[in-house]
PDB file of N, CA and C in Angstrom:
ATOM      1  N   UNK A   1     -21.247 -17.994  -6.285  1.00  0.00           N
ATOM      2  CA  UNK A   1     -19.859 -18.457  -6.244  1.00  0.00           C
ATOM      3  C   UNK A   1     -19.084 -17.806  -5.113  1.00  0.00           C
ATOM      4  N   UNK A   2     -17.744 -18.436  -5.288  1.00  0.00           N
ATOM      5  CA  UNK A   2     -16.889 -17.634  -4.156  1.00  0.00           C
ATOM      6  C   UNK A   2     -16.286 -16.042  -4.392  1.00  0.00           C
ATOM      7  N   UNK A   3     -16.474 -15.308  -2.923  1.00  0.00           N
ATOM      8  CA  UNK A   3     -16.341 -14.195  -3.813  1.00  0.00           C
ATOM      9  C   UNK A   3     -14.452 -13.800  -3.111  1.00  0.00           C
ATOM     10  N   UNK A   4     -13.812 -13.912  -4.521  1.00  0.00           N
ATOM     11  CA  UNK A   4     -12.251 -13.685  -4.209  1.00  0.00           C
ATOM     12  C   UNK A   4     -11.912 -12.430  -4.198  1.00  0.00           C
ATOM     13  N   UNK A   5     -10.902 -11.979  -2.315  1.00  0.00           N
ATOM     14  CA  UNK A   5     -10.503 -10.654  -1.867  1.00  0.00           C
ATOM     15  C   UNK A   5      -9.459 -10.020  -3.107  1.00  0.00           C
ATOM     16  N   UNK A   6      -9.608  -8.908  -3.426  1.00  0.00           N
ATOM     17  CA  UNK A   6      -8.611  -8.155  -4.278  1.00  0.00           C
ATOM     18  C   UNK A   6      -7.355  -8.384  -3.436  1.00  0.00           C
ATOM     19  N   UNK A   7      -6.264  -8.612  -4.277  1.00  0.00           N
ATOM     20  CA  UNK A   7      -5.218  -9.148  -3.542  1.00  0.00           C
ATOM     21  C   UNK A   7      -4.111  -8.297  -3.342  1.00  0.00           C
ATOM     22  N   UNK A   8      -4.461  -6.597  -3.561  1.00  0.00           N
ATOM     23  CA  UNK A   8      -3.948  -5.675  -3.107  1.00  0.00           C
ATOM     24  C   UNK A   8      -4.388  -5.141  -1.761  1.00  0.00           C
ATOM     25  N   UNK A   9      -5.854  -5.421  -1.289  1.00  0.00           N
ATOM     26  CA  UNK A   9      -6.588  -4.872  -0.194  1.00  0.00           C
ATOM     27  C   UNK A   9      -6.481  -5.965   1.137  1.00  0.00           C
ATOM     28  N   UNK A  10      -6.249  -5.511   1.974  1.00  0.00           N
ATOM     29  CA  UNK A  10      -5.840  -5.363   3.465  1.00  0.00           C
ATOM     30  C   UNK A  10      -4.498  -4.601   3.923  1.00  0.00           C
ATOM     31  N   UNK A  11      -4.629  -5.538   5.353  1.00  0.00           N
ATOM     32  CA  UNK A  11      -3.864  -4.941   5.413  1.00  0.00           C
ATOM     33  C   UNK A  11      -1.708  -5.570   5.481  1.00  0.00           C
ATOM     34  N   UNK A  12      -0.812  -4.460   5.144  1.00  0.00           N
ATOM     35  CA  UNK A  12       0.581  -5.315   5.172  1.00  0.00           C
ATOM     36  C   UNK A  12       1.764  -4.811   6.145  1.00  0.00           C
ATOM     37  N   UNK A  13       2.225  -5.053   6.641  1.00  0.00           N
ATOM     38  CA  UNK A  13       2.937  -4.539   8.062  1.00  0.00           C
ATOM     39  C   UNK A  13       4.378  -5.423   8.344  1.00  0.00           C
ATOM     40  N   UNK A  14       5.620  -4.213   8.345  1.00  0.00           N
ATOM     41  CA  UNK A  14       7.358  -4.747   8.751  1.00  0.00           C
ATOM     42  C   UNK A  14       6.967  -4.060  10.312  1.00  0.00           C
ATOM     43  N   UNK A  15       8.349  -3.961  10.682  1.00  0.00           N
ATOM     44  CA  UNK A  15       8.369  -3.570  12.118  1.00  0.00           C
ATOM     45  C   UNK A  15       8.385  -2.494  12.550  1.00  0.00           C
ATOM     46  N   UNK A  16       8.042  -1.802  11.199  1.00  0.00           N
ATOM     47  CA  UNK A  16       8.199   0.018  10.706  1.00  0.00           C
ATOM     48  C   UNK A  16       6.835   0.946  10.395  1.00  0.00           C
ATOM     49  N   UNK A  17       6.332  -0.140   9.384  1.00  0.00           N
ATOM     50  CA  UNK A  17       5.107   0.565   8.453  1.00  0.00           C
ATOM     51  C   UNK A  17       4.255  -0.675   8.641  1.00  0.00           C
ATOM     52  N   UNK A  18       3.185   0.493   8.691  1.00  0.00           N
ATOM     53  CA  UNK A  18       2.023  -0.396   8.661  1.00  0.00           C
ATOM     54  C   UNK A  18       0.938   0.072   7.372  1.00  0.00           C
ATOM     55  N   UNK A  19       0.756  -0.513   5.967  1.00  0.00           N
ATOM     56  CA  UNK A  19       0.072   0.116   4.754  1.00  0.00           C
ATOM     57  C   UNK A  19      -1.664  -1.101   4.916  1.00  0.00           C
ATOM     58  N   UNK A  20      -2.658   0.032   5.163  1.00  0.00           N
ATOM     59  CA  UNK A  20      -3.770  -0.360   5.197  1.00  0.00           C
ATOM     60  C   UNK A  20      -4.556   0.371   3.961  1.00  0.00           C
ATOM     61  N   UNK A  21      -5.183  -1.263   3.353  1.00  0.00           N
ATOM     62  CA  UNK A  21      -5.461  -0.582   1.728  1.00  0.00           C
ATOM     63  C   UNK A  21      -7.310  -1.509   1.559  1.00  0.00           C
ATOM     64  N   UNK A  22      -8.304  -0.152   1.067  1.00  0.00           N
ATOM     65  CA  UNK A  22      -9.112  -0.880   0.845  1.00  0.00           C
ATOM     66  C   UNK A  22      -9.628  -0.581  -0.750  1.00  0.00           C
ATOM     67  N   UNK A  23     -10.425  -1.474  -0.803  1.00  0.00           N
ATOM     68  CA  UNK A  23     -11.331  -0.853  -2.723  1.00  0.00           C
ATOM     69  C   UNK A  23     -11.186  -1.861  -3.477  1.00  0.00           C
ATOM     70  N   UNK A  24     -11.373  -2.077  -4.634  1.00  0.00           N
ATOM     71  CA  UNK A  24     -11.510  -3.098  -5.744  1.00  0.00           C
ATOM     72  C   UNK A  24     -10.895  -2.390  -6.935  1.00  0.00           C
ATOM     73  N   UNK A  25     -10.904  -3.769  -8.186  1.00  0.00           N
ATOM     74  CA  UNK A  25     -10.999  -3.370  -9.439  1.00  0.00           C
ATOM     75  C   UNK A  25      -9.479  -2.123  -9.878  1.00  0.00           C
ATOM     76  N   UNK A  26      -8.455  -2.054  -9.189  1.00  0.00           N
ATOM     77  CA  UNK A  26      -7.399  -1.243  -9.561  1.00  0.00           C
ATOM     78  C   UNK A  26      -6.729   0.261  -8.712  1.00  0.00           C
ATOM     79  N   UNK A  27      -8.491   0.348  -7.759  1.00  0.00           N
ATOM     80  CA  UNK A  27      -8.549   1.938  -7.310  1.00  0.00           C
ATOM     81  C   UNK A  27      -8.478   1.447  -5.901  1.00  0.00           C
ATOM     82  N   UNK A  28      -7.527   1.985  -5.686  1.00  0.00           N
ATOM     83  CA  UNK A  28      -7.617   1.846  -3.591  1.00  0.00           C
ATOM     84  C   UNK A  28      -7.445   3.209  -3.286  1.00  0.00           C
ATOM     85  N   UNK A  29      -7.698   3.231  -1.736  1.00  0.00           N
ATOM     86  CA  UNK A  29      -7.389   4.481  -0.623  1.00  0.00           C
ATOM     87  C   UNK A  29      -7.023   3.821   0.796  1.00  0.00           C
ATOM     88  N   UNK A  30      -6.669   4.030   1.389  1.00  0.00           N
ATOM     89  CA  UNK A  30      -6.096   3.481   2.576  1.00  0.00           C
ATOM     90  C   UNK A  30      -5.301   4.436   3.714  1.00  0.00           C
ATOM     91  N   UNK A  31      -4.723   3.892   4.500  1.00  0.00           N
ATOM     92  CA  UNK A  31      -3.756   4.547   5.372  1.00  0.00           C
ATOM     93  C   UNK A  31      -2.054   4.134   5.559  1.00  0.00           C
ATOM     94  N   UNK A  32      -1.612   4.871   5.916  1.00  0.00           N
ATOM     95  CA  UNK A  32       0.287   4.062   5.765  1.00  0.00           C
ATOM     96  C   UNK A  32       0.202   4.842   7.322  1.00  0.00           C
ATOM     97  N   UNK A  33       0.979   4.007   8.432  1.00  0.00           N
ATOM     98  CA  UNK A  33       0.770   4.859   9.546  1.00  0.00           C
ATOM     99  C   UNK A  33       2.788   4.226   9.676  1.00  0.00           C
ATOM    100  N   UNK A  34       3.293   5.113  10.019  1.00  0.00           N
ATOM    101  CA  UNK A  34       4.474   5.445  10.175  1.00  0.00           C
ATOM    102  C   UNK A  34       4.957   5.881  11.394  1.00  0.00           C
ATOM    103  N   UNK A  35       5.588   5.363  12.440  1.00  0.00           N
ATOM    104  CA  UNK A  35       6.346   5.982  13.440  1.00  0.00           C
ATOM    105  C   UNK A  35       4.949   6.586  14.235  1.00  0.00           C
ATOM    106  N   UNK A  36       4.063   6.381  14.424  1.00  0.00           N
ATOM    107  CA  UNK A  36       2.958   6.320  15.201  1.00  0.00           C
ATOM    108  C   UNK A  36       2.126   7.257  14.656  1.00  0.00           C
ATOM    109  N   UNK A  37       2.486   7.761  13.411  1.00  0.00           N
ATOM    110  CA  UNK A  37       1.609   8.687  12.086  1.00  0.00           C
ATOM    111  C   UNK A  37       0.559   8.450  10.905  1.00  0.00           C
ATOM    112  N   UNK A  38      -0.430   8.531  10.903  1.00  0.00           N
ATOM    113  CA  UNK A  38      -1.186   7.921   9.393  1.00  0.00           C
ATOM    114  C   UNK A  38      -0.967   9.099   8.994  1.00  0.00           C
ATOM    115  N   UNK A  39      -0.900   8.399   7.650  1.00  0.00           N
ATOM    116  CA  UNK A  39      -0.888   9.103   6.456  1.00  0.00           C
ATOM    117  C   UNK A  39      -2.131   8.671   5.341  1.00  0.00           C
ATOM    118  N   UNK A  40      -3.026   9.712   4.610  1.00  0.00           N
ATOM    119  CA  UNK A  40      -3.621   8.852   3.625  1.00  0.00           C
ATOM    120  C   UNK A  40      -2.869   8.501   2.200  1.00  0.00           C
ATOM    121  N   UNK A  41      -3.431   7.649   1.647  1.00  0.00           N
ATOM    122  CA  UNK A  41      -3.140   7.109   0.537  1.00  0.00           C
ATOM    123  C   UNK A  41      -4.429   6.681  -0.374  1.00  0.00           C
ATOM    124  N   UNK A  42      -3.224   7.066  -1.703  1.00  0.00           N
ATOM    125  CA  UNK A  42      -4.697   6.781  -2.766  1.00  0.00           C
ATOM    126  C   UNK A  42      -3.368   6.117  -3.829  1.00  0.00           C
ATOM    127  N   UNK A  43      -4.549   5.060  -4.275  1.00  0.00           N
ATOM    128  CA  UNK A  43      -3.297   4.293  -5.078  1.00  0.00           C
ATOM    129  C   UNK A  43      -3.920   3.282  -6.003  1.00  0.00           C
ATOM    130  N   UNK A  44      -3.237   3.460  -7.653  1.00  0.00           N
ATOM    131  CA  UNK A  44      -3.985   2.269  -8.671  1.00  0.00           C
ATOM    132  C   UNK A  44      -3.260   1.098  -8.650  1.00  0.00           C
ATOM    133  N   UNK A  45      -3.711   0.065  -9.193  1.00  0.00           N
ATOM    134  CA  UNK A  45      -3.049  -1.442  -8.921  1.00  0.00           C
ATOM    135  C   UNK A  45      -3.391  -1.605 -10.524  1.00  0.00           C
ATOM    136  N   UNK A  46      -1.985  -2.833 -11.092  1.00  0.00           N
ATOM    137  CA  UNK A  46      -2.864  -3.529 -12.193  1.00  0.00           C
ATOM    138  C   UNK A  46      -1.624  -4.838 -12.056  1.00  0.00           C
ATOM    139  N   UNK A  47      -2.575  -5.456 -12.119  1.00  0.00           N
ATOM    140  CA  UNK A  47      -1.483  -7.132 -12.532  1.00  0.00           C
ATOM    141  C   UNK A  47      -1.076  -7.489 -10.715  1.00  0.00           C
ATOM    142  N   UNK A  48       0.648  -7.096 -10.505  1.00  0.00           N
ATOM    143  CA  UNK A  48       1.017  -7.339  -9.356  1.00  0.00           C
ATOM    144  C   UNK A  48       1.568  -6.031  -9.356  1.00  0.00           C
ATOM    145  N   UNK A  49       1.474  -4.699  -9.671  1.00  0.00           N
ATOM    146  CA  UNK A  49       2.249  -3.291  -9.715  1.00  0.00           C
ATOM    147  C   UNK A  49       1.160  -2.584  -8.834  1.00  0.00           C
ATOM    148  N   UNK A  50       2.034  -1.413  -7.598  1.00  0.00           N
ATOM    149  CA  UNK A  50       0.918  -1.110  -7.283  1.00  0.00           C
ATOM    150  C   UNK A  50       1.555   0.488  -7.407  1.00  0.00           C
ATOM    151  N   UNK A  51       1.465   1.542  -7.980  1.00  0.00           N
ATOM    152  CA  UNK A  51       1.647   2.992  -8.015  1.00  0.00           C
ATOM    153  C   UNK A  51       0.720   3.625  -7.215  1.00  0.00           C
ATOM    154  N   UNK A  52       0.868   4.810  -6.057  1.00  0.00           N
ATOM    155  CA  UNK A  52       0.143   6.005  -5.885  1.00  0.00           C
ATOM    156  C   UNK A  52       0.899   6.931  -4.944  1.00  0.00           C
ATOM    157  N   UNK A  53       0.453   7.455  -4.244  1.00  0.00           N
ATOM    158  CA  UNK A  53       0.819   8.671  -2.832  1.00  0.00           C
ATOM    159  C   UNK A  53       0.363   8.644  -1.485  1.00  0.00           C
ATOM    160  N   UNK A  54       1.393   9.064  -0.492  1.00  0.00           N
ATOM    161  CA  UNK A  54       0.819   9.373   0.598  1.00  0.00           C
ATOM    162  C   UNK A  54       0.783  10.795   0.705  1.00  0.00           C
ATOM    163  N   UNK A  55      -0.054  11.580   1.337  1.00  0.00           N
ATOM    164  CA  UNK A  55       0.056  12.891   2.143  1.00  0.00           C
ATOM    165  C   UNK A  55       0.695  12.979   2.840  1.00  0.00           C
ATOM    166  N   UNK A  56       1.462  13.411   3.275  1.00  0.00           N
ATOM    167  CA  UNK A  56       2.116  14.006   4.696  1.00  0.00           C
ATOM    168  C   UNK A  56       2.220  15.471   4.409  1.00  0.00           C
ATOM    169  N   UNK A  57       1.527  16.555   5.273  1.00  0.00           N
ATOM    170  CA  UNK A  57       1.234  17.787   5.915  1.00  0.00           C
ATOM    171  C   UNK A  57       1.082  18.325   4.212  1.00  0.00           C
ATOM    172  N   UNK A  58      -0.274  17.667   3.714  1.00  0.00           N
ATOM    173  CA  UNK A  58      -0.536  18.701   2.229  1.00  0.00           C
ATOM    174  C   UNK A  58       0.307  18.198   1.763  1.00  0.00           C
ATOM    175  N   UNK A  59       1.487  17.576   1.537  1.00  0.00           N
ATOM    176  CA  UNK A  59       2.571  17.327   0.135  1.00  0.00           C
ATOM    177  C   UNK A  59       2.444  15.907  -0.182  1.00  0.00           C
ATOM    178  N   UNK A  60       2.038  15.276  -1.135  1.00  0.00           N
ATOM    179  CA  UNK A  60       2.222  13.751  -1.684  1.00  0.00           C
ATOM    180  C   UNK A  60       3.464  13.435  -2.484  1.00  0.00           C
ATOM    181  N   UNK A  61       3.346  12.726  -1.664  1.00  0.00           N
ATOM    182  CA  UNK A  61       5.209  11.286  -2.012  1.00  0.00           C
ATOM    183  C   UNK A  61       4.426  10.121  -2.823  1.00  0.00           C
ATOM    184  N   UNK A  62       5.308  10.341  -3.674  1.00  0.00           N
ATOM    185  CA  UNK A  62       4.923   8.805  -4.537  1.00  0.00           C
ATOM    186  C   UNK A  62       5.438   7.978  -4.038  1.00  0.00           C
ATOM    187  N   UNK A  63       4.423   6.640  -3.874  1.00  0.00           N
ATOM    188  CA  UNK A  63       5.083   5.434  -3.772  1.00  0.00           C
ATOM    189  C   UNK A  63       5.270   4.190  -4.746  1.00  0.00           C
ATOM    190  N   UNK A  64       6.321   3.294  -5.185  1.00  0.00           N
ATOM    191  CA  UNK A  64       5.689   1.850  -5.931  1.00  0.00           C
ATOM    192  C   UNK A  64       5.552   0.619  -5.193  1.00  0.00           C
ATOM    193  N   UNK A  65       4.843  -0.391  -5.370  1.00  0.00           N
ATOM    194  CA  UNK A  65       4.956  -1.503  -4.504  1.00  0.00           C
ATOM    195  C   UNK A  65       4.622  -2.873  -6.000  1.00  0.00           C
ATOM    196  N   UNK A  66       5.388  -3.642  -5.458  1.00  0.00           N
ATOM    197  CA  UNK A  66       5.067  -4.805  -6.270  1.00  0.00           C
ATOM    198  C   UNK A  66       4.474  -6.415  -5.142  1.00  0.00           C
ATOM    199  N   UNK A  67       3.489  -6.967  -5.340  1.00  0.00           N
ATOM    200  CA  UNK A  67       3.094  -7.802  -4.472  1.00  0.00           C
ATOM    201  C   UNK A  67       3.151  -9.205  -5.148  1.00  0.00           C
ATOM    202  N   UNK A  68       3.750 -10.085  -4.104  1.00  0.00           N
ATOM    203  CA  UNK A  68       4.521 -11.381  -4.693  1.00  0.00           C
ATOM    204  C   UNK A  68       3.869 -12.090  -3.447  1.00  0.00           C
ATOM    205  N   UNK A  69       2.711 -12.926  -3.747  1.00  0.00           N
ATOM    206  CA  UNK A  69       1.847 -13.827  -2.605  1.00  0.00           C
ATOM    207  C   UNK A  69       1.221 -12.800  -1.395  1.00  0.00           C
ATOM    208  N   UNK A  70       1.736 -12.852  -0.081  1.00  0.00           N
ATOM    209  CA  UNK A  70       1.537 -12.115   1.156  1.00  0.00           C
ATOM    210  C   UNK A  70       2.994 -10.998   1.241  1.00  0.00           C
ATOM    211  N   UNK A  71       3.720 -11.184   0.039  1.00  0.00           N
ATOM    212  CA  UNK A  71       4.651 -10.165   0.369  1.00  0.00           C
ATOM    213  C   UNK A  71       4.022  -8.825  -0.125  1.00  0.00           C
ATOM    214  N   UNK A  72       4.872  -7.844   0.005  1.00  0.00           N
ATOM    215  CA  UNK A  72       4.295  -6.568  -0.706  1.00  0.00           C
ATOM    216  C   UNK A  72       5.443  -5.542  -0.448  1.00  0.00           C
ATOM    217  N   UNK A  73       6.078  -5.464  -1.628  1.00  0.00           N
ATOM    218  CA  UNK A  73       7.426  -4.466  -1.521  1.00  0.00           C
ATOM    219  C   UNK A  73       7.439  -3.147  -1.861  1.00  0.00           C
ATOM    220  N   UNK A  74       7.139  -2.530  -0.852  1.00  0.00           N
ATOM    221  CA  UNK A  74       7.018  -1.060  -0.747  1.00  0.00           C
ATOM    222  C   UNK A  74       8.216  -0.251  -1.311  1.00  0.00           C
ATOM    223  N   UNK A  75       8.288   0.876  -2.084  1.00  0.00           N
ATOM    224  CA  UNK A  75       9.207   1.437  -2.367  1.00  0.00           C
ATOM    225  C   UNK A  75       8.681   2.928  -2.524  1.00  0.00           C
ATOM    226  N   UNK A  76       9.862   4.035  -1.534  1.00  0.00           N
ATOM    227  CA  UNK A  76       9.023   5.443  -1.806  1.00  0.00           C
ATOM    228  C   UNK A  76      10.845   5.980  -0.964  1.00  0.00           C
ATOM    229  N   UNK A  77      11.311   7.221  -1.703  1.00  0.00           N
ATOM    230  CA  UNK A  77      11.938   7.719  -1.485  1.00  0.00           C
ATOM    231  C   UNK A  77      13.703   7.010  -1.380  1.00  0.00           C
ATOM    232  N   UNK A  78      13.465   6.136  -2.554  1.00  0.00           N
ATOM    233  CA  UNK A  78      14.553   5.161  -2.265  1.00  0.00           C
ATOM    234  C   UNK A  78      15.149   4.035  -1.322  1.00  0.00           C
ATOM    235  N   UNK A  79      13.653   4.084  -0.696  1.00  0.00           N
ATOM    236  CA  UNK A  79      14.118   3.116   0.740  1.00  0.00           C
ATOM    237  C   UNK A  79      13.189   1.474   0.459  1.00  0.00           C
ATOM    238  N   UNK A  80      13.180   0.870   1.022  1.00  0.00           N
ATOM    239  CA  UNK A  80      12.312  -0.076   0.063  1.00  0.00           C
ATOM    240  C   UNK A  80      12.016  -0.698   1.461  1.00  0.00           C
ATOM    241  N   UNK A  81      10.798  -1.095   1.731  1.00  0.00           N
ATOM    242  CA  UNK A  81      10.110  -2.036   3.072  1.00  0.00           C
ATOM    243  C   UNK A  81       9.453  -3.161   2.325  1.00  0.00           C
ATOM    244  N   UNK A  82      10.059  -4.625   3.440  1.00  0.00           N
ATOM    245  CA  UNK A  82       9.188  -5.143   3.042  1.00  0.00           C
ATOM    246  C   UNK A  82       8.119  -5.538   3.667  1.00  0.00           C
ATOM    247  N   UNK A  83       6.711  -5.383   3.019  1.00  0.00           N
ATOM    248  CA  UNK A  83       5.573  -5.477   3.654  1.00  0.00           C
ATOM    249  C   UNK A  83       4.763  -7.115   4.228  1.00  0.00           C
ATOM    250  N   UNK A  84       4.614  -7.628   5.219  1.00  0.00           N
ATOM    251  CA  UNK A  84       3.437  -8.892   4.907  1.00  0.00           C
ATOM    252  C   UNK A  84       2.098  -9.014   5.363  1.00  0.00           C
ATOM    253  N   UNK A  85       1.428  -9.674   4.758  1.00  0.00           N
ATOM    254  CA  UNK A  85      -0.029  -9.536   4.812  1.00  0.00           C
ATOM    255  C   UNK A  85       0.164 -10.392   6.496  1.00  0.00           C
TER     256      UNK A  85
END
């Protein structure tokens, strides 16, 4: 059969952030590269909710994101981006 992409994994990008996400089944890791910075990320998904963290220098920031088609609405530190595939 056809085999259908997890629809949290690739990648989603504003004119700011760029969040690159790979893995299956709920568990991702990826990169968020910021202002010409990656950061890693590790992050669970369920439904359309996506919870986890980036690193920046040893300290992790939580982030939430909710994904609505190719959108993907980033939220971390009160600022909210929106992401598209």
């Amino acid at each position: 059969g056809l085999i259908t992409a997890d629809p949290f994994t690739g990648t989603f990008r504003d004119e700011r952030v760029t969040l690159r996400l790979e893995g299956a089944a709920g568990s991702y890791t990826g990169e968020l590269t910021f202002q010409g910075q990656a950061f890693p990320v590790s992050a669970r998904g369920a439904g359309t909710e996506l919870n986890g963290t980036f690193t920046s220098a040893g300290t992790p920031f939580a982030f939430s994101a909710t994904l609505s088609g190719d959108t993907l609405t980033f939220v971390t530190g009160g600022t909210t981006y929106v992401l598209r595939r």
